[in-house]
Protein backbone atom coordinates (compact mmCIF):
# COMPACT_ATOMS: atom_id res chain seq x y z
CA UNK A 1 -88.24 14.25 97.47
CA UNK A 2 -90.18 12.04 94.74
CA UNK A 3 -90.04 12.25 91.11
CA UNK A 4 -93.08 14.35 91.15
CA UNK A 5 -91.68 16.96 92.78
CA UNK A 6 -88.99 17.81 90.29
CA UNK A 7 -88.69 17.35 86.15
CA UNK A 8 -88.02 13.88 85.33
CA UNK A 9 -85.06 14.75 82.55
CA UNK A 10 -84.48 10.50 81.75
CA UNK A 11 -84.91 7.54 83.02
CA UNK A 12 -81.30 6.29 83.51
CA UNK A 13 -81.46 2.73 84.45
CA UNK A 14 -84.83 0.22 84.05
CA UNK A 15 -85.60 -2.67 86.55
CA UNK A 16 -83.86 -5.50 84.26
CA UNK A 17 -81.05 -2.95 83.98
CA UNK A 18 -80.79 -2.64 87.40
CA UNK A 19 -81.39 -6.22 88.31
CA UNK A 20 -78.32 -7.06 85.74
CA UNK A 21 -76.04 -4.21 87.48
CA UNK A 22 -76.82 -6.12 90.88
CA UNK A 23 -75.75 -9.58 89.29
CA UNK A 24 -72.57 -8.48 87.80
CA UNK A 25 -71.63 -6.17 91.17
CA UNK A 26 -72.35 -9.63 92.62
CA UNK A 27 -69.99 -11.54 90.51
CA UNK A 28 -66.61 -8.66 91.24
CA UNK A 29 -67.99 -9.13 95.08
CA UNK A 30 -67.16 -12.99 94.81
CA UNK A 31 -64.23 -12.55 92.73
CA UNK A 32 -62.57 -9.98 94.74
CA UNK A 33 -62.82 -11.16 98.07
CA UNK A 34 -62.21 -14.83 96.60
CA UNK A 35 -65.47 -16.14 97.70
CA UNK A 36 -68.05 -14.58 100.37
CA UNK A 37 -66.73 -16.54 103.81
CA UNK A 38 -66.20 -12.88 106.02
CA UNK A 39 -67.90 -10.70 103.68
CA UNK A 40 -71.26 -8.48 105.34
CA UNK A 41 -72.98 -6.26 103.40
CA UNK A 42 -74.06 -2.98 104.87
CA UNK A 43 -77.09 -0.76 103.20
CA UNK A 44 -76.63 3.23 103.94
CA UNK A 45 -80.54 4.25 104.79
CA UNK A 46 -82.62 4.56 102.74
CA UNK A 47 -82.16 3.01 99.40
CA UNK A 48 -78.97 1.51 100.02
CA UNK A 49 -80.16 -0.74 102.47
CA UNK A 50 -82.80 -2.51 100.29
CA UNK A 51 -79.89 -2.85 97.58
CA UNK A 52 -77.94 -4.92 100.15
CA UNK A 53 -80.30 -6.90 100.91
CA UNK A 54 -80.88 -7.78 97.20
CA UNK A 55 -77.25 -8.54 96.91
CA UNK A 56 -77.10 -10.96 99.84
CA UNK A 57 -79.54 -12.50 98.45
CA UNK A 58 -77.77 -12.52 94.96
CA UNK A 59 -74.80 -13.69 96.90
CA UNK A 60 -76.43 -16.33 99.16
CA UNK A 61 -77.71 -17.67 95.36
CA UNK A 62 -74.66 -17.85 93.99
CA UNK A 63 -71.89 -18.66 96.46
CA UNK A 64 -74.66 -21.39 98.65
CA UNK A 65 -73.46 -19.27 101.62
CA UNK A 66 -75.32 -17.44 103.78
CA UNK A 67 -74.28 -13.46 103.45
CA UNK A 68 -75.17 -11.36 106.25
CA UNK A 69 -76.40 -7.55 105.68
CA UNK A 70 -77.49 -4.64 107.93
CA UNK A 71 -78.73 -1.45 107.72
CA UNK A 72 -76.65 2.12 108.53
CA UNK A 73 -78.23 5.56 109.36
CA UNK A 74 -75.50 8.07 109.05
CA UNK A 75 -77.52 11.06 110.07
CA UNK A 76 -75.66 11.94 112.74
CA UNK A 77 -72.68 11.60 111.22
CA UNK A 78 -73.02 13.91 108.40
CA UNK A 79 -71.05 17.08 108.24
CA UNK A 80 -73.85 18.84 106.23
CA UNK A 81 -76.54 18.29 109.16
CA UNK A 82 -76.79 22.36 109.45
CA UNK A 83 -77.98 22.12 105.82
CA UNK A 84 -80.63 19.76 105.82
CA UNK A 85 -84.00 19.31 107.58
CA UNK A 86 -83.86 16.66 110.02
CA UNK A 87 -86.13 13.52 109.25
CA UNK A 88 -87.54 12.48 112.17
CA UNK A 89 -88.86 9.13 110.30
CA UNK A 90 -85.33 7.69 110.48
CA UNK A 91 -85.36 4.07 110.99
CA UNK A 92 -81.69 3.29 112.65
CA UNK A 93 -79.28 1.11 112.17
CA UNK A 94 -79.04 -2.76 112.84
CA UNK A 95 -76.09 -4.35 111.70
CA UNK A 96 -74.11 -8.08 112.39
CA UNK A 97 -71.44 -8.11 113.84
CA UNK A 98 -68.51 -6.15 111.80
CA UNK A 99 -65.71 -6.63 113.25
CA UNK A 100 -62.38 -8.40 111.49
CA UNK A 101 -64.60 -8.87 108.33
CA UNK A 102 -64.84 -7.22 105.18
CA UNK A 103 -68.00 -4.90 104.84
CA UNK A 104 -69.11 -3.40 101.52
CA UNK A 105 -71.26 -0.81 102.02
CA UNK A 106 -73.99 -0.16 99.57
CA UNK A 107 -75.48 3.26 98.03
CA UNK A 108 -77.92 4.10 95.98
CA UNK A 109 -76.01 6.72 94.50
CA UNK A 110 -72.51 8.43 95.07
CA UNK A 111 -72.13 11.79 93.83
CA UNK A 112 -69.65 14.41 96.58
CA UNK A 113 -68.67 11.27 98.53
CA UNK A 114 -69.69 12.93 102.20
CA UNK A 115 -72.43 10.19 102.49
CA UNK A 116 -69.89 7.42 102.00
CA UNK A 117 -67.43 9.46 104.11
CA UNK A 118 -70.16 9.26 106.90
CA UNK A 119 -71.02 5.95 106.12
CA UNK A 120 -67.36 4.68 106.83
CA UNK A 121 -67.40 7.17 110.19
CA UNK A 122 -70.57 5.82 111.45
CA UNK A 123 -69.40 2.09 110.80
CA UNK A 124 -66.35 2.59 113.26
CA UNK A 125 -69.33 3.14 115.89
CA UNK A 126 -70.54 -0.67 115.42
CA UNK A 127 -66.02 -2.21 115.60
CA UNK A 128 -63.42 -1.97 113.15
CA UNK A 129 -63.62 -4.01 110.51
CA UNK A 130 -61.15 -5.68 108.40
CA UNK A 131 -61.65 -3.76 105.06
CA UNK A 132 -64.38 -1.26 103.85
CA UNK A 133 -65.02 -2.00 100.24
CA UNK A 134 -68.16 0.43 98.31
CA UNK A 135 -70.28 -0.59 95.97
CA UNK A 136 -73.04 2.35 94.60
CA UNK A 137 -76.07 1.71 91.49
CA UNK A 138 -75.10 4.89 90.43
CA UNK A 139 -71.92 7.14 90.44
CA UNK A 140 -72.25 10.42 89.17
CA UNK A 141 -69.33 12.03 89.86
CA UNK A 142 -68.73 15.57 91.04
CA UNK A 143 -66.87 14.27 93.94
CA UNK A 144 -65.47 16.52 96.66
CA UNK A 145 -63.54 14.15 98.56
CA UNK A 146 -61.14 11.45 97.60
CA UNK A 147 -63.64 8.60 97.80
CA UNK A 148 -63.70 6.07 94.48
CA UNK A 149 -66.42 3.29 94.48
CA UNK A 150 -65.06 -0.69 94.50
CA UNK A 151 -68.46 -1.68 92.52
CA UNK A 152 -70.53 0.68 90.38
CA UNK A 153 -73.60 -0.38 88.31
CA UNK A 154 -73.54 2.97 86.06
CA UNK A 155 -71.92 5.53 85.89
CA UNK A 156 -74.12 8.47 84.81
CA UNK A 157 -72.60 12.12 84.12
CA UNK A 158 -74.76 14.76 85.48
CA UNK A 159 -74.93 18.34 85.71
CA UNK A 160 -74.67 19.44 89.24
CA UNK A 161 -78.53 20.78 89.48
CA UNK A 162 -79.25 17.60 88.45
CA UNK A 163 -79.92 14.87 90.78
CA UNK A 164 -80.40 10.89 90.24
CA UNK A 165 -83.34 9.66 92.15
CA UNK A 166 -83.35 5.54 92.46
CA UNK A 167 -86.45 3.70 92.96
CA UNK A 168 -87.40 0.46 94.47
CA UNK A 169 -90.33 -1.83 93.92
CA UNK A 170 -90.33 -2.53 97.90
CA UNK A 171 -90.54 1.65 99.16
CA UNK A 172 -91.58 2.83 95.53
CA UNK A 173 -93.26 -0.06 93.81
CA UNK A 174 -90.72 0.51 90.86
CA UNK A 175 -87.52 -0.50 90.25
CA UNK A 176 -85.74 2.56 88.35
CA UNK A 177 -83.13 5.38 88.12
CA UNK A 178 -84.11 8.83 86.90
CA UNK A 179 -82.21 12.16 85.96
CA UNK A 180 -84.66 14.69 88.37
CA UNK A 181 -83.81 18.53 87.09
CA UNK A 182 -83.31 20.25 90.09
């Protein structure tokens, strides 16, 4: 669903804001896992995956270490399939190799936590890694299961109708985050 499909309420974060929330998620990466030697970055499809790749990139800057990143589709692993049309425009995943390292996966936006919950089920698929950190643009909130980001750009309070839609120059040619009334 676009922006043009709902009300656009607010724009919540710009593209320097987001390009500074991506820098300083950076930094916590580095400090937290002293350094980025082990560290792979994995994007949940669809927006999350271009935000990893951003912060490899970010990372690869700043730590003059190559940081791997892959893509995850967690369609099938979602409990709420029933509930949702199926996209048949899915792209897959393609990820490094996982196993013994730390992955952070990466999300647009966390709100219940069952994408992050399928996220983490659909990883064990790919080997068991040695630590699952998350790291989201946006959190806001509402969550139904006991899942708390590592990194968060914004958080952004929301009513539940509500819904946060993130853009990116490479699918939207913007870089933004918008309050969409539902």
């Amino acid at each position: 669903m676009s922006v043009t499909e709902g009300r656009l309420k607010a724009t919540v974060m710009d593209a320097d804001q987001i390009r500074r929330s991506l820098s300083r998620i950076a930094h916590e990466i580095v400090e937290r896992n002293r350094g980025v030697e082990g560290v792979v970055l994995v994007g949940v499809v669809s927006k999350g995956d271009v935000l990893a790749q951003r912060l490899a990139q970010i990372l690869t800057t700043l730590e003059k270490s190559p940081v791997l990143f892959g893509r995850l589709d967690v369609t099938l692993h979602r409990d709420d399939l029933h509930l949702r049309p199926h996209d048949g425009h899915r792209s897959g995943s393609d990820l490094p190799d996982i196993g013994g390292k730390v992955v952070v996966l990466v999300d647009d936006v966390i709100h219940h936590g069952r994408t992050a919950r399928a996220a983490m089920d659909a990883l064990m698929d790919f080997g068991r890694p040695r630590a699952i950190q998350l790291a989201v643009l946006v959190d806001r909130g509402h969550r139904e299961l006991p899942i708390r980001p590592d990194y968060v750009g914004k958080n952004v309070p929301t009513a539940d109708s509500e819904r946060i839609e993130v853009l990116m120059a490479e699918e939207d040619g913007i870089d933004q985050a918008v309050i969409v009334a539902g």
